[in-house]
Protein backbone atom coordinates (compact mmCIF):
# COMPACT_ATOMS: atom_id res chain seq x y z
CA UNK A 1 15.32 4.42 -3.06
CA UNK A 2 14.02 6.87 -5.59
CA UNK A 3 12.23 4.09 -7.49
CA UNK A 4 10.49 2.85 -4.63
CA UNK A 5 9.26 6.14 -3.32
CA UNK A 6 8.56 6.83 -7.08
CA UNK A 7 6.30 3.65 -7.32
CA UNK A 8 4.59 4.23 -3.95
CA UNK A 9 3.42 7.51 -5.08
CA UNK A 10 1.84 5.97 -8.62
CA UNK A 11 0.78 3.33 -6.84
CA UNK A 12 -3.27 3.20 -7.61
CA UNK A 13 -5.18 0.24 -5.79
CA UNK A 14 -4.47 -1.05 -2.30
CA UNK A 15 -2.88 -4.26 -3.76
CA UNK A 16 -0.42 -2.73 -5.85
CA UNK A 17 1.09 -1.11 -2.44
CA UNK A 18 0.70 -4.45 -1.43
CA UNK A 19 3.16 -5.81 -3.74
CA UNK A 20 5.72 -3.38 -3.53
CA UNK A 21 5.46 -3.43 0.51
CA UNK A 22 6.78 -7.38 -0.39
CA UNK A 23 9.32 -5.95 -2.76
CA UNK A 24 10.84 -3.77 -0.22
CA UNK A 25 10.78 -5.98 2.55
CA UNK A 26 12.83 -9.15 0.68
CA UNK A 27 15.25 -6.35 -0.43
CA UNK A 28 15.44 -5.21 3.25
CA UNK A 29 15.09 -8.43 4.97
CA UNK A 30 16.99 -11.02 2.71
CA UNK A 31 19.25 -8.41 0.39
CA UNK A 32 20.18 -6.19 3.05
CA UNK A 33 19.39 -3.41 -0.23
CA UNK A 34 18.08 -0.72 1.97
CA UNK A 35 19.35 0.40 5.43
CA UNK A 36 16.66 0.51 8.51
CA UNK A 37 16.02 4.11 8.36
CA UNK A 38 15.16 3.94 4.19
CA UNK A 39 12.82 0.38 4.83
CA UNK A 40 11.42 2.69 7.73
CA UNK A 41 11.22 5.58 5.47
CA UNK A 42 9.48 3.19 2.48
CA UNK A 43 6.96 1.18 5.19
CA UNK A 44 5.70 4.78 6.47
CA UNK A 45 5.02 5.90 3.01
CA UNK A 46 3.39 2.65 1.67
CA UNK A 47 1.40 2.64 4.61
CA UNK A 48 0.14 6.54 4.50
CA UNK A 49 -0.67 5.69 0.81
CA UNK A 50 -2.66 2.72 1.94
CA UNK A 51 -4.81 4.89 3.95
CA UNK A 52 -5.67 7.25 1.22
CA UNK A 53 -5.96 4.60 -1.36
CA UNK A 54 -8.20 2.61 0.99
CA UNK A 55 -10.16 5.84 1.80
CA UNK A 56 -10.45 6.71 -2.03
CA UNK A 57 -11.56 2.87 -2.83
CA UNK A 58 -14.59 3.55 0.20
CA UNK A 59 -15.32 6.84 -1.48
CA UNK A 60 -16.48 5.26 -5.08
């Protein structure tokens, strides 16, 4: 869990969230690696960081 929330915040470019968004939902969905409340917990943070990223990317 600390990894992912680790690599959310580094993340840099809106496809980069993208991929780890993937990563965390086949652990979640197909691993059962993360309970509901830590995939909740990861989707709410990859998708505030989308929204700043996106923001930043408009921005240039």
């Amino acid at each position: 869990m600390a990894k992912a929330r680790h690599a959310v915040q580094g993340a840099k470019t809106d496809q980069k969230l993208r991929e780890i968004r993937g990563k965390v939902e086949k652990r979640f969905l197909d691993e059962g690696f993360y309970s509901d409340a830590q995939a909740d917990e990861l989707f709410a943070l990859i998708d505030t960081k989308r929204e700043i990223v996106s923001g930043q990317e408009v921005a240039s």
